[in-house]
PDB file of N, CA and C in Angstrom:
ATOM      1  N   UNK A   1      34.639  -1.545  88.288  1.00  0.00           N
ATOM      2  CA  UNK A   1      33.219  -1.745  88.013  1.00  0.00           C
ATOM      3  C   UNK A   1      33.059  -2.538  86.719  1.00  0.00           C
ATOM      4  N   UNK A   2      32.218  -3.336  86.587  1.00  0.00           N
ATOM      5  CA  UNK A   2      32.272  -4.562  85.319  1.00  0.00           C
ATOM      6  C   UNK A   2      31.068  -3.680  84.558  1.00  0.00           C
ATOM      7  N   UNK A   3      31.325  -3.642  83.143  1.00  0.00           N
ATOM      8  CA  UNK A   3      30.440  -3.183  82.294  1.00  0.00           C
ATOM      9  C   UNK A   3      29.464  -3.658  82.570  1.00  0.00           C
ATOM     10  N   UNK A   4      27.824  -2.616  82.343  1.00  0.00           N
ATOM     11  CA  UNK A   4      26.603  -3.425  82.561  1.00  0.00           C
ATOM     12  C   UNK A   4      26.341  -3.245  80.805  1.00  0.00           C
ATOM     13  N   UNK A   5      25.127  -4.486  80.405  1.00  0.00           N
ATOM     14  CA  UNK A   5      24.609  -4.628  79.258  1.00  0.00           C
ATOM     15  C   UNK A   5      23.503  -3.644  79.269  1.00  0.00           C
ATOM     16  N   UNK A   6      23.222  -3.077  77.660  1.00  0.00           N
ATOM     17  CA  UNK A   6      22.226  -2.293  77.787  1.00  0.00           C
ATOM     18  C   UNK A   6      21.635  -2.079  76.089  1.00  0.00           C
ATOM     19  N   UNK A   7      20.455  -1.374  76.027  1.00  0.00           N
ATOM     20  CA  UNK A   7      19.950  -1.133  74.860  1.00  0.00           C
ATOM     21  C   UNK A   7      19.392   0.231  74.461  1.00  0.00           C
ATOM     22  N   UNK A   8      19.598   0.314  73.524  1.00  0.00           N
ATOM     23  CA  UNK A   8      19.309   1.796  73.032  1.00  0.00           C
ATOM     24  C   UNK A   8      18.376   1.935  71.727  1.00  0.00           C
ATOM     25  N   UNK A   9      17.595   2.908  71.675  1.00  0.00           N
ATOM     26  CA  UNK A   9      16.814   2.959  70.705  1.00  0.00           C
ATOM     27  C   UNK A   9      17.020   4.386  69.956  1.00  0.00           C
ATOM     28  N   UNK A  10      17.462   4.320  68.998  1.00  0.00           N
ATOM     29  CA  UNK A  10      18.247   5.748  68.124  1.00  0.00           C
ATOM     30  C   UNK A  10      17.743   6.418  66.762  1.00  0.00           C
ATOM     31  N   UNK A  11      17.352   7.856  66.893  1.00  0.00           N
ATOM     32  CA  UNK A  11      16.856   7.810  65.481  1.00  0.00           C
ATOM     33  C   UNK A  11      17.639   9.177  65.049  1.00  0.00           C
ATOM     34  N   UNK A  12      18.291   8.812  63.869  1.00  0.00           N
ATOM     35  CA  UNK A  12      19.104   9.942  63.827  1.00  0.00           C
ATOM     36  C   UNK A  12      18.307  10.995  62.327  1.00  0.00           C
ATOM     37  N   UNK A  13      18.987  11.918  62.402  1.00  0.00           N
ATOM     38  CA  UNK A  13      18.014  12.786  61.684  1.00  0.00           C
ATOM     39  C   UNK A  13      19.069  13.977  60.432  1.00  0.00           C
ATOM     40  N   UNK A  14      18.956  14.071  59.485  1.00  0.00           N
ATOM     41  CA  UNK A  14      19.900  15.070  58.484  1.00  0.00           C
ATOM     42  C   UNK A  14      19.947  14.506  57.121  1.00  0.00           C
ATOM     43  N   UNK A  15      21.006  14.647  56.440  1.00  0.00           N
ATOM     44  CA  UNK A  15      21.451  13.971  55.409  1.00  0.00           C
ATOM     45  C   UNK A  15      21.397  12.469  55.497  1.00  0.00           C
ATOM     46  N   UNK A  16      20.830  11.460  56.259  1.00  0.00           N
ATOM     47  CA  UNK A  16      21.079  10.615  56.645  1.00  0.00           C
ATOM     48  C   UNK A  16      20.250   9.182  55.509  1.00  0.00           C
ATOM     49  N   UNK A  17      20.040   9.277  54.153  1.00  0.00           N
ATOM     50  CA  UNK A  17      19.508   8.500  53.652  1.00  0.00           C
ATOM     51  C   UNK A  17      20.384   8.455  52.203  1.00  0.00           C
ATOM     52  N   UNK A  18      20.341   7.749  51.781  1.00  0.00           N
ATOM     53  CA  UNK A  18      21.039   7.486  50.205  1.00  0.00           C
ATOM     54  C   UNK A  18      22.440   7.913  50.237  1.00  0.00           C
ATOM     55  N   UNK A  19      22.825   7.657  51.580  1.00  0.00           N
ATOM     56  CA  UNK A  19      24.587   8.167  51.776  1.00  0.00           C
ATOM     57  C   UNK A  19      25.338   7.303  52.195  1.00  0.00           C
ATOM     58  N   UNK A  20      24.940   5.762  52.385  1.00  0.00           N
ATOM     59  CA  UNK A  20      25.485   4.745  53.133  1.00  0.00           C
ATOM     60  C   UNK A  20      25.270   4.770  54.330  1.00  0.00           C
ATOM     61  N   UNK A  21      24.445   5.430  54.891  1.00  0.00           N
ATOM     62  CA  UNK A  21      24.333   5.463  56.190  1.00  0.00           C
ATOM     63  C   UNK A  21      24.227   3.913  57.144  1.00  0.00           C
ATOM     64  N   UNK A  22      22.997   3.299  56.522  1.00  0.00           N
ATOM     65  CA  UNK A  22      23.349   2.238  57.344  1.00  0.00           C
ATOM     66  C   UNK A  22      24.185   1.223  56.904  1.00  0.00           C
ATOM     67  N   UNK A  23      25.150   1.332  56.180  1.00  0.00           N
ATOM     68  CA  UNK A  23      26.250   0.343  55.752  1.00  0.00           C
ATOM     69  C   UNK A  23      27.177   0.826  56.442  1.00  0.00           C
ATOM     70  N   UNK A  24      27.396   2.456  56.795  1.00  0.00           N
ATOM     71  CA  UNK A  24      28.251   2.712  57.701  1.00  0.00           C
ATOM     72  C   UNK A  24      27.597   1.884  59.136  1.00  0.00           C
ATOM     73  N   UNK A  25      26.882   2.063  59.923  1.00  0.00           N
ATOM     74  CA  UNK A  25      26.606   1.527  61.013  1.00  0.00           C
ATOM     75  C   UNK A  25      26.001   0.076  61.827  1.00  0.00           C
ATOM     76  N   UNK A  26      26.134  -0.807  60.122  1.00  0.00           N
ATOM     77  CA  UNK A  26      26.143  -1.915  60.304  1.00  0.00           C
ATOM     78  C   UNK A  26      27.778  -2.564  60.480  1.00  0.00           C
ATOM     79  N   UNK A  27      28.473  -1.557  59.583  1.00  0.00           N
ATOM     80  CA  UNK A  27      29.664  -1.804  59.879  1.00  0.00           C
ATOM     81  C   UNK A  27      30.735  -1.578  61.262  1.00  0.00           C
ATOM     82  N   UNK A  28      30.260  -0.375  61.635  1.00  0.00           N
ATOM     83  CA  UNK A  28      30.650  -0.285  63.586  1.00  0.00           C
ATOM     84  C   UNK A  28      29.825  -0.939  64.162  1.00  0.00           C
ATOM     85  N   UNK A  29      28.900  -1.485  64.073  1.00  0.00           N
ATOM     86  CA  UNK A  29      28.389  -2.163  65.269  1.00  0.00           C
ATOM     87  C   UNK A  29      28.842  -3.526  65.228  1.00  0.00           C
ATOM     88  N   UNK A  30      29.359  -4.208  63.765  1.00  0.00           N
ATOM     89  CA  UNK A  30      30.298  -5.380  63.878  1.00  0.00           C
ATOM     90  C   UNK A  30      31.260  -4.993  64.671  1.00  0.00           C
ATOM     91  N   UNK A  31      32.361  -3.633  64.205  1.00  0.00           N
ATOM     92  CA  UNK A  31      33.526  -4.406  64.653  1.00  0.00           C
ATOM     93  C   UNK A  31      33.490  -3.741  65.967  1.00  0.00           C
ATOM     94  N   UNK A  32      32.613  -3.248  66.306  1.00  0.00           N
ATOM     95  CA  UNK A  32      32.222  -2.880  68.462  1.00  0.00           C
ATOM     96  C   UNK A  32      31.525  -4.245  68.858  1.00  0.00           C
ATOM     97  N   UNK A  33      31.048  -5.352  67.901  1.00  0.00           N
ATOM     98  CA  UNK A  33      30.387  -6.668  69.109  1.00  0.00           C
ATOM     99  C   UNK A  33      28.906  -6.145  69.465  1.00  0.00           C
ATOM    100  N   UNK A  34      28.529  -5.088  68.527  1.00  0.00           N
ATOM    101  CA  UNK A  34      27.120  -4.454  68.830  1.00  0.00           C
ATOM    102  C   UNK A  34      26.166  -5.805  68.344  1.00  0.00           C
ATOM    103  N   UNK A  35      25.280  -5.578  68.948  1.00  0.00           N
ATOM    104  CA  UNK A  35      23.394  -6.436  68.170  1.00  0.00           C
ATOM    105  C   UNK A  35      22.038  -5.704  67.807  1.00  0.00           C
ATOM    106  N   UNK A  36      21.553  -5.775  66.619  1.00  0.00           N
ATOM    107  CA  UNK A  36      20.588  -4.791  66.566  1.00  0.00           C
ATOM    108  C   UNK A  36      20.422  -4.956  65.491  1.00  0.00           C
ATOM    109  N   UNK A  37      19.470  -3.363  64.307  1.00  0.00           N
ATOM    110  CA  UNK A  37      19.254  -3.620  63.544  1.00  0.00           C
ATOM    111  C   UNK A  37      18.945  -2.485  63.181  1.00  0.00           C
ATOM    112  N   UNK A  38      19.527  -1.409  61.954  1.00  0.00           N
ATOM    113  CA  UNK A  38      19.062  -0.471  61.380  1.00  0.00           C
ATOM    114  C   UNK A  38      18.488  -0.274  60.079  1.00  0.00           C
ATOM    115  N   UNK A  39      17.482   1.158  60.068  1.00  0.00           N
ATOM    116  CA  UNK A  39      16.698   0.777  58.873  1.00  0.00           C
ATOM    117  C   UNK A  39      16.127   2.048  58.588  1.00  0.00           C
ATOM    118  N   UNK A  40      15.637   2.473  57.406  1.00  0.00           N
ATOM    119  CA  UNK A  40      15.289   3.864  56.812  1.00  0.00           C
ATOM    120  C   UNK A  40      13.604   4.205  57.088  1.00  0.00           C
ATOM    121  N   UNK A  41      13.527   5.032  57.330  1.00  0.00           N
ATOM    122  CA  UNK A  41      11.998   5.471  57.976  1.00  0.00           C
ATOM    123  C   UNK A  41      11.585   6.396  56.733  1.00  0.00           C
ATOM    124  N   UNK A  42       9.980   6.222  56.531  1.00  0.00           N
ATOM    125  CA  UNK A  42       9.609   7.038  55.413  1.00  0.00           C
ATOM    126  C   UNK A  42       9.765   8.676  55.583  1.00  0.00           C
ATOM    127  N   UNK A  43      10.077   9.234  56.661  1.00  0.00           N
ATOM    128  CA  UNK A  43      10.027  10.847  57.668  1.00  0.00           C
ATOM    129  C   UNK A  43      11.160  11.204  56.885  1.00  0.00           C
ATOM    130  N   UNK A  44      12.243  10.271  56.412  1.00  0.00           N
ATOM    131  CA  UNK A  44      13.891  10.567  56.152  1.00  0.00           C
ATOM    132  C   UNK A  44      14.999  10.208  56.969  1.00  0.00           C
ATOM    133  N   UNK A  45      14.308   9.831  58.391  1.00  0.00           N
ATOM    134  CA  UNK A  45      15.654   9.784  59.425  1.00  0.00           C
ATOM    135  C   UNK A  45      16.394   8.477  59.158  1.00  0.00           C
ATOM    136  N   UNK A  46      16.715   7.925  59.988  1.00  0.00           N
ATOM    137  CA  UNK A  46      17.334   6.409  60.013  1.00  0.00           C
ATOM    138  C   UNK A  46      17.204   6.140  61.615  1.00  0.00           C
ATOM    139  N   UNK A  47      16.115   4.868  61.740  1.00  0.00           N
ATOM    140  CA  UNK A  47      15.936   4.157  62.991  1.00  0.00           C
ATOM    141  C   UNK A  47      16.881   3.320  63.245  1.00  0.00           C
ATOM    142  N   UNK A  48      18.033   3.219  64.315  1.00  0.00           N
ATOM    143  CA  UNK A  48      18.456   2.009  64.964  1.00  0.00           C
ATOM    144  C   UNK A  48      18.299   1.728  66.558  1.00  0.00           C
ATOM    145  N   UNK A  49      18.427   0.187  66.681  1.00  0.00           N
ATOM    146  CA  UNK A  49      18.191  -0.388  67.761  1.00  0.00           C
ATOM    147  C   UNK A  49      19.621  -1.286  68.009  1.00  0.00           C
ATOM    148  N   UNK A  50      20.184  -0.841  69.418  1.00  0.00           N
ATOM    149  CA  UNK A  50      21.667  -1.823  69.392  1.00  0.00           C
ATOM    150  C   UNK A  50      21.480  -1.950  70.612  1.00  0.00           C
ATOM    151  N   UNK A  51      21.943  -3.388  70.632  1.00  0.00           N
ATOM    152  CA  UNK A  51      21.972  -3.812  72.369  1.00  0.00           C
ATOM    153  C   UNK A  51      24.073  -4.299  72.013  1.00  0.00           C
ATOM    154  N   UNK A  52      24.443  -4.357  73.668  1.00  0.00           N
ATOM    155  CA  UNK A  52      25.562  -4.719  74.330  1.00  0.00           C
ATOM    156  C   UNK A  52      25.711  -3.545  75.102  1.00  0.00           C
ATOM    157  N   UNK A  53      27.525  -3.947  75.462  1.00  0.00           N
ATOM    158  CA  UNK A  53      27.876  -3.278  76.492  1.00  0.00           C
ATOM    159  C   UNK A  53      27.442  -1.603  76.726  1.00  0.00           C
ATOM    160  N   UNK A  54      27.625  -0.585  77.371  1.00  0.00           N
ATOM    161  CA  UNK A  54      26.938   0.484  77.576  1.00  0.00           C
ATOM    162  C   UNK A  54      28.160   1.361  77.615  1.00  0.00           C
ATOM    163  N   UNK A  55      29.095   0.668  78.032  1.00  0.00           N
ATOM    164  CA  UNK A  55      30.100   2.006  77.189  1.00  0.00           C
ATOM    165  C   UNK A  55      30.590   2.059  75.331  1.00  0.00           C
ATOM    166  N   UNK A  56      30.580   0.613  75.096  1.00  0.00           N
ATOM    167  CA  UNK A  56      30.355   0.659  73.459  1.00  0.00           C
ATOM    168  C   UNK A  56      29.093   1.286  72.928  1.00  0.00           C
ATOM    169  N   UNK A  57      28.292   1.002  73.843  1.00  0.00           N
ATOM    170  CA  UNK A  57      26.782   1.836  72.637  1.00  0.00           C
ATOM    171  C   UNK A  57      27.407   2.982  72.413  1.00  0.00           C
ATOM    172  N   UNK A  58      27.884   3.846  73.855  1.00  0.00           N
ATOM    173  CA  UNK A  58      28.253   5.266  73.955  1.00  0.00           C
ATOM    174  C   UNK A  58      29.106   5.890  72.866  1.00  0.00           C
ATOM    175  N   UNK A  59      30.356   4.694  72.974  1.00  0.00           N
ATOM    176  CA  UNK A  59      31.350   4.983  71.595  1.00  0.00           C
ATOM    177  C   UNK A  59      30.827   4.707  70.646  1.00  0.00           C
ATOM    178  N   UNK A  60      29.796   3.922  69.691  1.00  0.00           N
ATOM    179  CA  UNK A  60      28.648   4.095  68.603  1.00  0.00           C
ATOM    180  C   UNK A  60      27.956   5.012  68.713  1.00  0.00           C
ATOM    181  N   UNK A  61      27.328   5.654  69.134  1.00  0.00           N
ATOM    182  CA  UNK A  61      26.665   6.515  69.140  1.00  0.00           C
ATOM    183  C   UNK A  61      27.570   7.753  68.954  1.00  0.00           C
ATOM    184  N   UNK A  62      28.809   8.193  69.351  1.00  0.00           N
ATOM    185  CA  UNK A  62      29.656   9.293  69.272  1.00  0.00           C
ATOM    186  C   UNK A  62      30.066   9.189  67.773  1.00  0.00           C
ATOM    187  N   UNK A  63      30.370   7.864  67.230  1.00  0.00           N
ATOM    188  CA  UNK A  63      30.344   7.441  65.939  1.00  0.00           C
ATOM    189  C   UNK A  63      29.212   8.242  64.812  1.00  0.00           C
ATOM    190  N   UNK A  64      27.827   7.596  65.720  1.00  0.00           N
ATOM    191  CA  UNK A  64      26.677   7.899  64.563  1.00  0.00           C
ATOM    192  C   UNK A  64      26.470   9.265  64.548  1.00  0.00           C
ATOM    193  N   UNK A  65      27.321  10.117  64.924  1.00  0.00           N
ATOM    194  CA  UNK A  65      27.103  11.710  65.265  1.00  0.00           C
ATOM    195  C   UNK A  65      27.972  12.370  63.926  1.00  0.00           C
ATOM    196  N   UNK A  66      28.875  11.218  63.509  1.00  0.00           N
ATOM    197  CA  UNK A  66      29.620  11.517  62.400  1.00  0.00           C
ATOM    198  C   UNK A  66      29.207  11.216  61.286  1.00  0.00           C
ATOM    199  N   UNK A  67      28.862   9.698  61.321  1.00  0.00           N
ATOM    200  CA  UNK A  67      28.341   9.000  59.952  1.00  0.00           C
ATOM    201  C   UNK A  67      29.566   8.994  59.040  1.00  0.00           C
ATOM    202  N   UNK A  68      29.590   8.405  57.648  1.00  0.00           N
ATOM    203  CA  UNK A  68      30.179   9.117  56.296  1.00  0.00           C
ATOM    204  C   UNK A  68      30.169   9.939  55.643  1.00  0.00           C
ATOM    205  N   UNK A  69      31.091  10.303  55.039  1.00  0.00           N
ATOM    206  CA  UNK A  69      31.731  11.205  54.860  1.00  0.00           C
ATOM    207  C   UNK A  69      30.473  12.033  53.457  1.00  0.00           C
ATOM    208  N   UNK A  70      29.463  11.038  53.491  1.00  0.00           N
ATOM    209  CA  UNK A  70      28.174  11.945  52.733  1.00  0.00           C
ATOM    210  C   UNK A  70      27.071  12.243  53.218  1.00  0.00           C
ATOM    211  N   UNK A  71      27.162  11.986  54.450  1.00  0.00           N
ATOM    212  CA  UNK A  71      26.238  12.138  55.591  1.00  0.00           C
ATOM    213  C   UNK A  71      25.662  13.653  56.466  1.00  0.00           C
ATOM    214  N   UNK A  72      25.108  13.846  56.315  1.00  0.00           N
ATOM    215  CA  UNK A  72      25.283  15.181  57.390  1.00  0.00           C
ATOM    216  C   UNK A  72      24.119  15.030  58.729  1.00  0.00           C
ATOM    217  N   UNK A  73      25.266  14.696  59.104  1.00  0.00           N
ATOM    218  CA  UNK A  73      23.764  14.721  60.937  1.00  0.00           C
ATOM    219  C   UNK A  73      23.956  15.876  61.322  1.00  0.00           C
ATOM    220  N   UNK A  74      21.983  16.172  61.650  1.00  0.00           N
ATOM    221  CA  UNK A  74      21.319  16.917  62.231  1.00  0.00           C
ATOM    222  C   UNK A  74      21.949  16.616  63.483  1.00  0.00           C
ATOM    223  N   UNK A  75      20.696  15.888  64.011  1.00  0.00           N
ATOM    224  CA  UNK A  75      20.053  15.113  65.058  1.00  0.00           C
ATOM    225  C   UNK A  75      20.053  13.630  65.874  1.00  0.00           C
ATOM    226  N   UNK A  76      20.299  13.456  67.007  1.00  0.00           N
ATOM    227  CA  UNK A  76      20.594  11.893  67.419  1.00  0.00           C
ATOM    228  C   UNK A  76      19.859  12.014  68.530  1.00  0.00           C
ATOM    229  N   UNK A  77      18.037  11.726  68.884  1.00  0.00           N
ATOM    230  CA  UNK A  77      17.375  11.497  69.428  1.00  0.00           C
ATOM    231  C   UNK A  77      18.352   9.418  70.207  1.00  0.00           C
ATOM    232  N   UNK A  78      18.337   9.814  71.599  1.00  0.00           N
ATOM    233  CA  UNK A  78      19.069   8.103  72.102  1.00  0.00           C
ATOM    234  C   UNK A  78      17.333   7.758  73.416  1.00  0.00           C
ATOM    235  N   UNK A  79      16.626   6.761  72.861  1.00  0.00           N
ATOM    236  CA  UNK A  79      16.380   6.484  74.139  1.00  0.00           C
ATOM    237  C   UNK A  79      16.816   4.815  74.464  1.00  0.00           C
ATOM    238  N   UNK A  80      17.385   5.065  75.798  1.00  0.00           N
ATOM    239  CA  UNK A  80      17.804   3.973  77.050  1.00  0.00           C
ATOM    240  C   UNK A  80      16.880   3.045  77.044  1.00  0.00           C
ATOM    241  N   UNK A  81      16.808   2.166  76.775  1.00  0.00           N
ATOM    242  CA  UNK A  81      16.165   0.502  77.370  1.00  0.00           C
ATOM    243  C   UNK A  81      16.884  -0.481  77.963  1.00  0.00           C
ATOM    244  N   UNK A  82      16.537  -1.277  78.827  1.00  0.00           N
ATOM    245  CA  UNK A  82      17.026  -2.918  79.341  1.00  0.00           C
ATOM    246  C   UNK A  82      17.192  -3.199  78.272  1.00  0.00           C
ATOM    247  N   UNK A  83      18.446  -3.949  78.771  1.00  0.00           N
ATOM    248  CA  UNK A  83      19.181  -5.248  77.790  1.00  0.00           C
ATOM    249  C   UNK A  83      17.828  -6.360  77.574  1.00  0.00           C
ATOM    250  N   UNK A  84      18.026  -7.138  76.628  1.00  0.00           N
ATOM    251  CA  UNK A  84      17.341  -7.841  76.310  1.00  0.00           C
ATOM    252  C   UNK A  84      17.455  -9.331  75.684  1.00  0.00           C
ATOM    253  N   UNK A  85      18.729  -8.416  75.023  1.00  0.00           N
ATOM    254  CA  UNK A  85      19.516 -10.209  74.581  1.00  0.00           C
ATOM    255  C   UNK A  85      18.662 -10.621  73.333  1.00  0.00           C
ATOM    256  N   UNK A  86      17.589  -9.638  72.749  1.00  0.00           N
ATOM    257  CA  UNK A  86      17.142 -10.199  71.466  1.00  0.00           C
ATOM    258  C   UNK A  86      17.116 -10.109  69.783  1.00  0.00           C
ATOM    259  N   UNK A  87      18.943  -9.785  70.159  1.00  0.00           N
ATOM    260  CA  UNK A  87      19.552  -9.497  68.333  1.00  0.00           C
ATOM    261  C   UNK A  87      20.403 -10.538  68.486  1.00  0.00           C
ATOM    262  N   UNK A  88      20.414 -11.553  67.775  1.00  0.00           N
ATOM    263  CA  UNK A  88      21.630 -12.476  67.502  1.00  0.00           C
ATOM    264  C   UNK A  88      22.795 -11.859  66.894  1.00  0.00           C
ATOM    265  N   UNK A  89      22.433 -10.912  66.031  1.00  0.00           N
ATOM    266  CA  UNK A  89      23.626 -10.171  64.613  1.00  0.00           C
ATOM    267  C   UNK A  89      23.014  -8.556  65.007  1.00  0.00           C
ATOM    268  N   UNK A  90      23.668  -7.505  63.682  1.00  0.00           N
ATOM    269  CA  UNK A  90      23.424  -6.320  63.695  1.00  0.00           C
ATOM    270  C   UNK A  90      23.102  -6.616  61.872  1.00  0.00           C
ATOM    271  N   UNK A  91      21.923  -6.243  62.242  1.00  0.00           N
ATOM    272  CA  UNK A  91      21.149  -6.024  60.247  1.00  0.00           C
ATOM    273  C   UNK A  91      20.798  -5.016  59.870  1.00  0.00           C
ATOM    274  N   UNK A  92      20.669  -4.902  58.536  1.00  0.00           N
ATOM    275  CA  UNK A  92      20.014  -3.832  57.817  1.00  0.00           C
ATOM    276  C   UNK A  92      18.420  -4.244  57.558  1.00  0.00           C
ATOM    277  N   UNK A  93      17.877  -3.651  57.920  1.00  0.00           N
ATOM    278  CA  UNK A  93      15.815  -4.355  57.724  1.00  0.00           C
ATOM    279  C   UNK A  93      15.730  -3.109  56.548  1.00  0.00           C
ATOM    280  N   UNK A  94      14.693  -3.777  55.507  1.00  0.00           N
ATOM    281  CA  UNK A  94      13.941  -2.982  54.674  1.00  0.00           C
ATOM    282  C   UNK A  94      12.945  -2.513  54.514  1.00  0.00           C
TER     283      UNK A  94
END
């Protein structure tokens, strides 16, 4: 079966701010070939959006369940969307 493309919309929830969080997950979603873009929400969580393959999101996401090593996840709310094809890169937004 050939990988299908897909997108995910992720908001993870805990220790997840002033810990590197999204430097950790700008950094796996380079070296997985991810596209997207994560970013800090005023609530505390951390919003990301990653498109590609759908078994790599899966292995990112098993990732973002860990974070760094100053991190403490709660919570990993995932919702499923169509591919879309509209991240050139994976960024950090402010």
């Amino acid at each position: 079966m050939v990988n299908s493309k897909g997108r995910a919309e992720i908001f993870v929830s805990g220790r997840v701010q002033g810990v590197g969080y999204r430097y950790f997950t700008e950094d796996i979603a380079a070296e997985m070939s991810l596209t997207g873009f994560t970013k800090n929400l005023p609530d505390g969580r951390v919003h990301v959006e990653v498109e590609g393959e759908v078994d790599e999101i899966k292995k990112f996401i098993e990732r973002l369940r860990t974070g760094p090593s100053a991190a403490r996840v709660l919570n990993v709310q995932i919702k499923w969307k169509d591919y879309e094809g509209i991240y050139p890169d994976f960024s950090i937004r402010f």
